[in-house]
N, C-alpha and C. Protein backbone atom coordinates (compact mmCIF):
# COMPACT_ATOMS: atom_id res chain seq x y z
N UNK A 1 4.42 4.77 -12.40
CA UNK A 1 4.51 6.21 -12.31
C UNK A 1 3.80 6.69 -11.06
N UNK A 2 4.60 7.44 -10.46
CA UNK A 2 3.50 8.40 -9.28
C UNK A 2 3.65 9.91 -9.26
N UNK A 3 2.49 10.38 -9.06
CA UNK A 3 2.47 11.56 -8.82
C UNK A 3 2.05 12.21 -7.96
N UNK A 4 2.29 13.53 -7.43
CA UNK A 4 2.18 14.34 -6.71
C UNK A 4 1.80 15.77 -7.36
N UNK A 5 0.70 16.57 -6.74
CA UNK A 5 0.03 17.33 -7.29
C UNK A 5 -0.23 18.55 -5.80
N UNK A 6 0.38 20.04 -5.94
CA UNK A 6 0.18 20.89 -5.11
C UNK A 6 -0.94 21.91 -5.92
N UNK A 7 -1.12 22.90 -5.02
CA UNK A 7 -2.02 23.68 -5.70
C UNK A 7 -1.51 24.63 -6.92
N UNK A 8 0.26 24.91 -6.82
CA UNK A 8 0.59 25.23 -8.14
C UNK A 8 1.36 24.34 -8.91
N UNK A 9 1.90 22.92 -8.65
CA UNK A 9 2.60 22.49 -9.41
C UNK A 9 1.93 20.70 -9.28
N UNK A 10 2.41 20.43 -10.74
CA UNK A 10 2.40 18.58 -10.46
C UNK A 10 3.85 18.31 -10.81
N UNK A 11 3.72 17.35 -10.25
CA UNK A 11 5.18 16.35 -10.53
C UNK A 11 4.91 15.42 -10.80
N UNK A 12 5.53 13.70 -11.45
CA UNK A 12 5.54 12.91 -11.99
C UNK A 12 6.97 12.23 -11.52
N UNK A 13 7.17 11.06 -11.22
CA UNK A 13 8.29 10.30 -10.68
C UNK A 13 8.02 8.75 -11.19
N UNK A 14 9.11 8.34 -12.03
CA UNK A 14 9.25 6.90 -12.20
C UNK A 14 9.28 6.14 -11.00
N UNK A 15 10.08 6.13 -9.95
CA UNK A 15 10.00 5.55 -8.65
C UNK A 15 9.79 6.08 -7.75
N UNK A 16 9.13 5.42 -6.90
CA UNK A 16 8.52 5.82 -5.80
C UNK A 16 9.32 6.16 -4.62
N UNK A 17 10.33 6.07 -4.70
CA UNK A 17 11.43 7.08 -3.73
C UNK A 17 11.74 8.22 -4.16
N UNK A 18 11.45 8.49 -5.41
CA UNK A 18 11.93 9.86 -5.84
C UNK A 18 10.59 10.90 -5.51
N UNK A 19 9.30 9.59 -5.55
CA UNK A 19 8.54 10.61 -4.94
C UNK A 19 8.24 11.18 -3.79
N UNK A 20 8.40 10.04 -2.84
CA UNK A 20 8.03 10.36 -1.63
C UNK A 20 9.01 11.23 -0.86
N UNK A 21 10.55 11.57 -1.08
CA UNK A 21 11.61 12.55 -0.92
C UNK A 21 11.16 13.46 -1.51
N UNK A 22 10.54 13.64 -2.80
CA UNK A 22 10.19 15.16 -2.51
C UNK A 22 8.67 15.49 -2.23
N UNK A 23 8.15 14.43 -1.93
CA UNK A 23 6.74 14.77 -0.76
C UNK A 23 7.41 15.64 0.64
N UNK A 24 8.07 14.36 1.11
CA UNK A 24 8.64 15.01 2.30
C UNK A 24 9.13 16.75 2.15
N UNK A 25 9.65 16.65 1.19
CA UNK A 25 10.32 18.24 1.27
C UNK A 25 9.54 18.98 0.84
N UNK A 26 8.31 18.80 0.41
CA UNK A 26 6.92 19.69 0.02
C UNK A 26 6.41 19.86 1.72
N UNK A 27 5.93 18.71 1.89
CA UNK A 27 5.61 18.49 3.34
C UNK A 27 6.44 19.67 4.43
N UNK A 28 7.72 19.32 4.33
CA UNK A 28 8.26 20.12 4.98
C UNK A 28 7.72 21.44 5.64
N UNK A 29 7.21 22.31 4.42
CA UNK A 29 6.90 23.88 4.14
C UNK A 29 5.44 23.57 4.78
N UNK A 30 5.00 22.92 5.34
CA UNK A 30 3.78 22.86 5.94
C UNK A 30 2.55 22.13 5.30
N UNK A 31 2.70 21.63 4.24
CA UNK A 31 1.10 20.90 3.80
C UNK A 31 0.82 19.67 3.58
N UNK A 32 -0.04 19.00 3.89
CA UNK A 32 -0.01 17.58 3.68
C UNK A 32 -0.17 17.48 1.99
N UNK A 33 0.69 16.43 1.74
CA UNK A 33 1.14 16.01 0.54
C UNK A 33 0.90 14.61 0.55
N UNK A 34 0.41 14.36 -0.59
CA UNK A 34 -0.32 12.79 -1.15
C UNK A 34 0.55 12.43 -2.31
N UNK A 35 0.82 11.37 -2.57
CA UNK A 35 1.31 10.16 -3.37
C UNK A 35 0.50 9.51 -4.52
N UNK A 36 0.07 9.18 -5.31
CA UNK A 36 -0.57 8.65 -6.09
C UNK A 36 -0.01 7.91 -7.02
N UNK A 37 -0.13 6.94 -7.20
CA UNK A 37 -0.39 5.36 -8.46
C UNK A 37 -0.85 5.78 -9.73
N UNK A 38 0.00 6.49 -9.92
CA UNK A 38 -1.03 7.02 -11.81
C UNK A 38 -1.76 5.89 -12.20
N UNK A 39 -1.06 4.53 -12.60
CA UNK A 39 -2.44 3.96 -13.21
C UNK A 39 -3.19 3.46 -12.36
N UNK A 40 -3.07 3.08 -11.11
CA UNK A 40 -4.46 2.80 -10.25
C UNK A 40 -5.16 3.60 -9.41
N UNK A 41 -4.37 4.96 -9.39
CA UNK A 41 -5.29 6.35 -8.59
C UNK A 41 -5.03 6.01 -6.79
N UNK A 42 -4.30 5.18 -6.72
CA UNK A 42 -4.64 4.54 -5.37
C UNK A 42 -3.57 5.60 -4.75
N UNK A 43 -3.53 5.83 -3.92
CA UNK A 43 -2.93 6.74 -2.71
C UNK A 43 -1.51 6.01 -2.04
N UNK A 44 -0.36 6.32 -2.18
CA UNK A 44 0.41 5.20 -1.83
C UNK A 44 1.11 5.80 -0.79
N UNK A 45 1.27 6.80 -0.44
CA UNK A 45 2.34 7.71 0.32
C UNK A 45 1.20 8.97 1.20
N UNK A 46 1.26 9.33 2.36
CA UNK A 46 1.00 9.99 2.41
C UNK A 46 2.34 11.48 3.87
N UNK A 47 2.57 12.68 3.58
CA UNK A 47 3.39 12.72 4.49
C UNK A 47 2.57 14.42 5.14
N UNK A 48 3.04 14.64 6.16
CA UNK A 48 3.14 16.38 6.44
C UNK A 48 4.09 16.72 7.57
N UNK A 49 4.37 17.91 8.02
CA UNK A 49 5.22 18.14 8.59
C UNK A 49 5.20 17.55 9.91
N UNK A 50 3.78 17.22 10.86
CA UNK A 50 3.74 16.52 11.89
C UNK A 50 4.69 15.21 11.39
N UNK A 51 4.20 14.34 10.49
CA UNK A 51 4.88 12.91 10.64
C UNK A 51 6.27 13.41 10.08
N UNK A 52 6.88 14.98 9.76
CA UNK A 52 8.34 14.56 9.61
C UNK A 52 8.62 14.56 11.25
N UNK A 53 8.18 15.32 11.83
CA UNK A 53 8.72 15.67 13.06
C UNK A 53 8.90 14.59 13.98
N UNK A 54 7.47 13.96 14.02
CA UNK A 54 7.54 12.77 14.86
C UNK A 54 7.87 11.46 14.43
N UNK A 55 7.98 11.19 13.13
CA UNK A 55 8.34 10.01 12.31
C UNK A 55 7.25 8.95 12.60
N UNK A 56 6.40 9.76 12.05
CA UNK A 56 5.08 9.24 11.86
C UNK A 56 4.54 8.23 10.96
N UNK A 57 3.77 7.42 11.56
CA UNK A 57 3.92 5.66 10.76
C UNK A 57 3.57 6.16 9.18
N UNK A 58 3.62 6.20 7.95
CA UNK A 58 3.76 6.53 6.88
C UNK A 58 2.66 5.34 6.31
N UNK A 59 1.13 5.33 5.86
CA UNK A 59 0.52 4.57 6.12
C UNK A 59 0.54 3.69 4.73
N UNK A 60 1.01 3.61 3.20
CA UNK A 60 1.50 2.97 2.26
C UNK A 60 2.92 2.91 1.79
N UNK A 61 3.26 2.37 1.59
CA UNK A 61 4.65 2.45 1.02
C UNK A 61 4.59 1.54 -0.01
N UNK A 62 3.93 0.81 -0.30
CA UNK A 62 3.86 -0.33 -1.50
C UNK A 62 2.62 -0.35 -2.24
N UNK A 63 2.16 -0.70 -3.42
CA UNK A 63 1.02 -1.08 -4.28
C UNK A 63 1.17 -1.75 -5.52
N UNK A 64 0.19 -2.85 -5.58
CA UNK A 64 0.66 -3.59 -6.74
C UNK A 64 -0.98 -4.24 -7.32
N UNK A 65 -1.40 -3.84 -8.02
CA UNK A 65 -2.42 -4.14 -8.74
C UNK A 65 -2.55 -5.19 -8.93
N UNK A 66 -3.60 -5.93 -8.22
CA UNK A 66 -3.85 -7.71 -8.58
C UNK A 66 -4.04 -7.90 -10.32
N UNK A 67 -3.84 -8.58 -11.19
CA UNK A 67 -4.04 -9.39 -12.27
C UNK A 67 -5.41 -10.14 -12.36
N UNK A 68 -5.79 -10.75 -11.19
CA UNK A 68 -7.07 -11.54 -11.11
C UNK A 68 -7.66 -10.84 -10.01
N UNK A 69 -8.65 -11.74 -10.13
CA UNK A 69 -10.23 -10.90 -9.28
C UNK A 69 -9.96 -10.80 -8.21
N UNK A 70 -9.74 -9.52 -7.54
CA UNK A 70 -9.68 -9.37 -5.83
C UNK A 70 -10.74 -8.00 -5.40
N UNK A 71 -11.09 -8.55 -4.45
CA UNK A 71 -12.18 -7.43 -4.03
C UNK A 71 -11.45 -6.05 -3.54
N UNK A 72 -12.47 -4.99 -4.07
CA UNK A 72 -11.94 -3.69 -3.04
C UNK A 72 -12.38 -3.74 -1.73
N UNK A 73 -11.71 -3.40 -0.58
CA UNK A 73 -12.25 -3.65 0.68
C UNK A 73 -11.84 -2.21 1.19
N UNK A 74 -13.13 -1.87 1.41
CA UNK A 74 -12.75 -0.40 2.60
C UNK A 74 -11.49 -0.54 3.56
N UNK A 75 -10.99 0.66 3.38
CA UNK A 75 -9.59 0.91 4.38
C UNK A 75 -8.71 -0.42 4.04
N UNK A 76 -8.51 -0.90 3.13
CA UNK A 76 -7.50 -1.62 3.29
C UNK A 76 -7.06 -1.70 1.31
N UNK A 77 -5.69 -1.55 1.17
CA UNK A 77 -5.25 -1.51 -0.23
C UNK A 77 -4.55 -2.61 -0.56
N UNK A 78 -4.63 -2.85 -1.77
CA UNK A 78 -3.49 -4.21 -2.45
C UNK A 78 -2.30 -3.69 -2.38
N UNK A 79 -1.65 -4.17 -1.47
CA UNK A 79 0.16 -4.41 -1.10
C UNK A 79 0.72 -5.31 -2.48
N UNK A 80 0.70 -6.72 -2.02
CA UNK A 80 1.01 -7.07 -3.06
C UNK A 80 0.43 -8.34 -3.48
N UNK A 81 0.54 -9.15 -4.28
CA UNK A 81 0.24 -10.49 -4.72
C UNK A 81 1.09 -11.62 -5.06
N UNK A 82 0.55 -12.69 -4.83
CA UNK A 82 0.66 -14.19 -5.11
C UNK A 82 -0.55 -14.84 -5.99
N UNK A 83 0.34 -14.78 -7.34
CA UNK A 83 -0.55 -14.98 -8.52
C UNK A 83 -0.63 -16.68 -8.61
N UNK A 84 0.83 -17.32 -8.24
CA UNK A 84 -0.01 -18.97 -8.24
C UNK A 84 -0.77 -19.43 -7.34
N UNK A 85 -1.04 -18.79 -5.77
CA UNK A 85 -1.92 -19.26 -5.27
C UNK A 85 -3.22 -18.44 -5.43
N UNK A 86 -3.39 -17.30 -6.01
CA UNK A 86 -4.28 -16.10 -6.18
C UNK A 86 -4.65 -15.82 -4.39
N UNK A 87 -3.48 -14.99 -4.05
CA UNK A 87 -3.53 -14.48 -3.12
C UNK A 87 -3.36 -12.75 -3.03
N UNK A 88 -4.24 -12.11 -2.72
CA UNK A 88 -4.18 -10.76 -2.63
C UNK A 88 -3.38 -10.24 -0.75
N UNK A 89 -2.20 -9.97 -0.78
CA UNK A 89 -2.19 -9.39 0.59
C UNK A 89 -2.46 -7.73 0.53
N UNK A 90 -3.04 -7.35 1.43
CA UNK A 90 -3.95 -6.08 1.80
C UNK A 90 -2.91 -5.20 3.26
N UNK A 91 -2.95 -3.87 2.56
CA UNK A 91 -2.16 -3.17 3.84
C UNK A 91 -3.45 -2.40 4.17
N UNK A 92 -3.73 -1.86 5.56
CA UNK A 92 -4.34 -1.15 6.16
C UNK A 92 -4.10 0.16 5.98
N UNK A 93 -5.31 0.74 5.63
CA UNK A 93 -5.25 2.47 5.64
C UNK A 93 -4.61 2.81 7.05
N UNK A 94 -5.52 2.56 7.47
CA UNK A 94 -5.59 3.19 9.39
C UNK A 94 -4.38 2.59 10.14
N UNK A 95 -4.48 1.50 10.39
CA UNK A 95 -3.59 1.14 11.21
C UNK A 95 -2.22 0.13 10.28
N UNK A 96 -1.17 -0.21 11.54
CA UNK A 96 -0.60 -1.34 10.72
C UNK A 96 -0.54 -2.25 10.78
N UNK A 97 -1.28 -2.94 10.21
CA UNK A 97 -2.11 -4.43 9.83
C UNK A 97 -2.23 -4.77 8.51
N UNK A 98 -2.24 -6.13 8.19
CA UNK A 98 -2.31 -6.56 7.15
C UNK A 98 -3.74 -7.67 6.85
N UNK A 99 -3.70 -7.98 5.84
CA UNK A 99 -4.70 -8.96 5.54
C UNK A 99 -4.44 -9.69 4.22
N UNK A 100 -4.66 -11.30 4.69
CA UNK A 100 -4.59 -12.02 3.60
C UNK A 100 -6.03 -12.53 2.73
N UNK A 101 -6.13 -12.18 1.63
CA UNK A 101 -6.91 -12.97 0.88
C UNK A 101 -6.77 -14.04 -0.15
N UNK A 102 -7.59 -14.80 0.51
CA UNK A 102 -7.35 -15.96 -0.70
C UNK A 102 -8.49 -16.01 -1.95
N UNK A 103 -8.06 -16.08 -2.97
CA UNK A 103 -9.21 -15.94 -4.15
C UNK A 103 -10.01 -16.86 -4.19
N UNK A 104 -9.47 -17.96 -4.24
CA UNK A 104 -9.69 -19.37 -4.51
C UNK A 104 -10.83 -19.95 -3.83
N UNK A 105 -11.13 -19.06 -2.11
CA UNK A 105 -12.03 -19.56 -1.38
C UNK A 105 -13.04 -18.46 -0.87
N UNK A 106 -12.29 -16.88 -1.37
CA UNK A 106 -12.86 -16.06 -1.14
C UNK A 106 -12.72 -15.64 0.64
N UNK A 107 -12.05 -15.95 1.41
CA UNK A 107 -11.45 -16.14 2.84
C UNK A 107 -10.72 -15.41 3.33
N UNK A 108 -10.46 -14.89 3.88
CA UNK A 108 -9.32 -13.72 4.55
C UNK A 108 -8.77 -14.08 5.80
N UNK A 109 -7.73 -13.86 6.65
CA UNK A 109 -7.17 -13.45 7.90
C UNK A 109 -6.17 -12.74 7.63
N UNK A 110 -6.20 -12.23 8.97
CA UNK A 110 -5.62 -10.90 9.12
C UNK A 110 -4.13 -10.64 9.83
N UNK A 111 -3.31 -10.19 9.76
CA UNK A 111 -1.80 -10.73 9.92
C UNK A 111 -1.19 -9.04 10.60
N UNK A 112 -0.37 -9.62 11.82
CA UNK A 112 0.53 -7.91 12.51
C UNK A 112 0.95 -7.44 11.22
N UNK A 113 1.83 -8.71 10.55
CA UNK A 113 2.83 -7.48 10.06
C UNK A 113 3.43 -8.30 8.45
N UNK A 114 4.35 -7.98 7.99
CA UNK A 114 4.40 -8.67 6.49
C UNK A 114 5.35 -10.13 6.81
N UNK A 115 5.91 -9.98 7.92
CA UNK A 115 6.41 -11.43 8.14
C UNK A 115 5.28 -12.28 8.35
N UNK A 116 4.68 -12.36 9.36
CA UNK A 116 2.96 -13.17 9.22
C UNK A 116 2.78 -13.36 7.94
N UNK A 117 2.42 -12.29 7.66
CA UNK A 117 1.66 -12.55 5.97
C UNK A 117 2.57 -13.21 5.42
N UNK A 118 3.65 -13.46 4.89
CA UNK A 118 4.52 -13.87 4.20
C UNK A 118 4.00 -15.85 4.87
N UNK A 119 4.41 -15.94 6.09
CA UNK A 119 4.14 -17.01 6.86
C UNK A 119 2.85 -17.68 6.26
N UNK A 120 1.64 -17.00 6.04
CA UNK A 120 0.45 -17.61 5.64
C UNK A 120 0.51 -18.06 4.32
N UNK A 121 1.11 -17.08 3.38
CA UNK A 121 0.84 -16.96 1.83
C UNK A 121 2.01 -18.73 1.80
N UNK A 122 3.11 -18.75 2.47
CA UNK A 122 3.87 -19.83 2.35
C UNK A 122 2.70 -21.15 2.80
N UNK A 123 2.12 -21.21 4.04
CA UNK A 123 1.26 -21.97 4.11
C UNK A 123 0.25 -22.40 2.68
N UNK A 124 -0.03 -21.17 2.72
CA UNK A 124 -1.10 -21.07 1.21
C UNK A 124 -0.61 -22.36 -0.01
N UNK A 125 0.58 -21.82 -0.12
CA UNK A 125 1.31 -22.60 -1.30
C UNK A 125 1.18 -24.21 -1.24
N UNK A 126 1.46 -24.50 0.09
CA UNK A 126 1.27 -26.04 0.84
C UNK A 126 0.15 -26.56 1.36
N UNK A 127 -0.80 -25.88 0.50
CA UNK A 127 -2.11 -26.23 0.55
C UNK A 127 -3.12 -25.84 1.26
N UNK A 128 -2.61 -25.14 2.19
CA UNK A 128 -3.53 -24.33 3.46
C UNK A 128 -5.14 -22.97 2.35
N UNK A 129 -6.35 -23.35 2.44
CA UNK A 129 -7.31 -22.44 2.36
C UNK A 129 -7.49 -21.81 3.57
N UNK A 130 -7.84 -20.44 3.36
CA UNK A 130 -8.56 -19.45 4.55
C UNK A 130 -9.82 -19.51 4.00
């Protein structure tokens, strides 16, 4: 579930395209508009009328709540996971960057983009620790 919350109305959206289309068109009318993860509170979307105009990097688009122990790390959110190797990959608040964590060793590096990451987590599988 995500939601979106203005100063007179909330909304509620099963998928997350239905929310972020009508972020954008909230956005539109001038205000920055936020996204939210009902059950993890986490921030997934964020838009306003600058990034419609300029098509502005949109800094979550994905979230997926680890199952096993992964740390919270400032500015950076759980994208998604790899539960047989207990791998947490991490998207960047700020910029767009990624980061891999490995549970197993407690280890991280840090990846451009989700092809990298994808590249490591495959390493991961074939035995590679960070």
């Amino acid at each position: 579930m995500y939601a979106i919350a203005t100063e007179t109305q909330n909304f509620e959206y099963a998928r997350l395209h239905d929310a972020t289309s009508r972020a954008d068109k909230l956005a539109a009318e001038g205000a920055e508009i936020t996204v939210q993860h009902v059950e993890t509170g986490a921030v997934v979307y964020v838009t306003n009328a600058r990034a419609l105009a300029e098509g502005y990097f949109h800094p979550w688009t994905r979230v997926e709540t680890p199952k096993f122990q992964a740390p919270d790390l400032a500015g950076w959110v759980p994208a998604y996971v790899r539960k047989r190797i207990q791998a947490t990959v991490y998207r960047s608040t700020e910029t767009r960057a990624w980061l891999i964590h490995d549970g197993r060793t407690g280890g991280t590096v840090q990846a451009a983009n989700t092809k990298e990451a994808c590249a490591v987590t495959k390493e991961m599988r074939l035995g590679r620790m960070l």
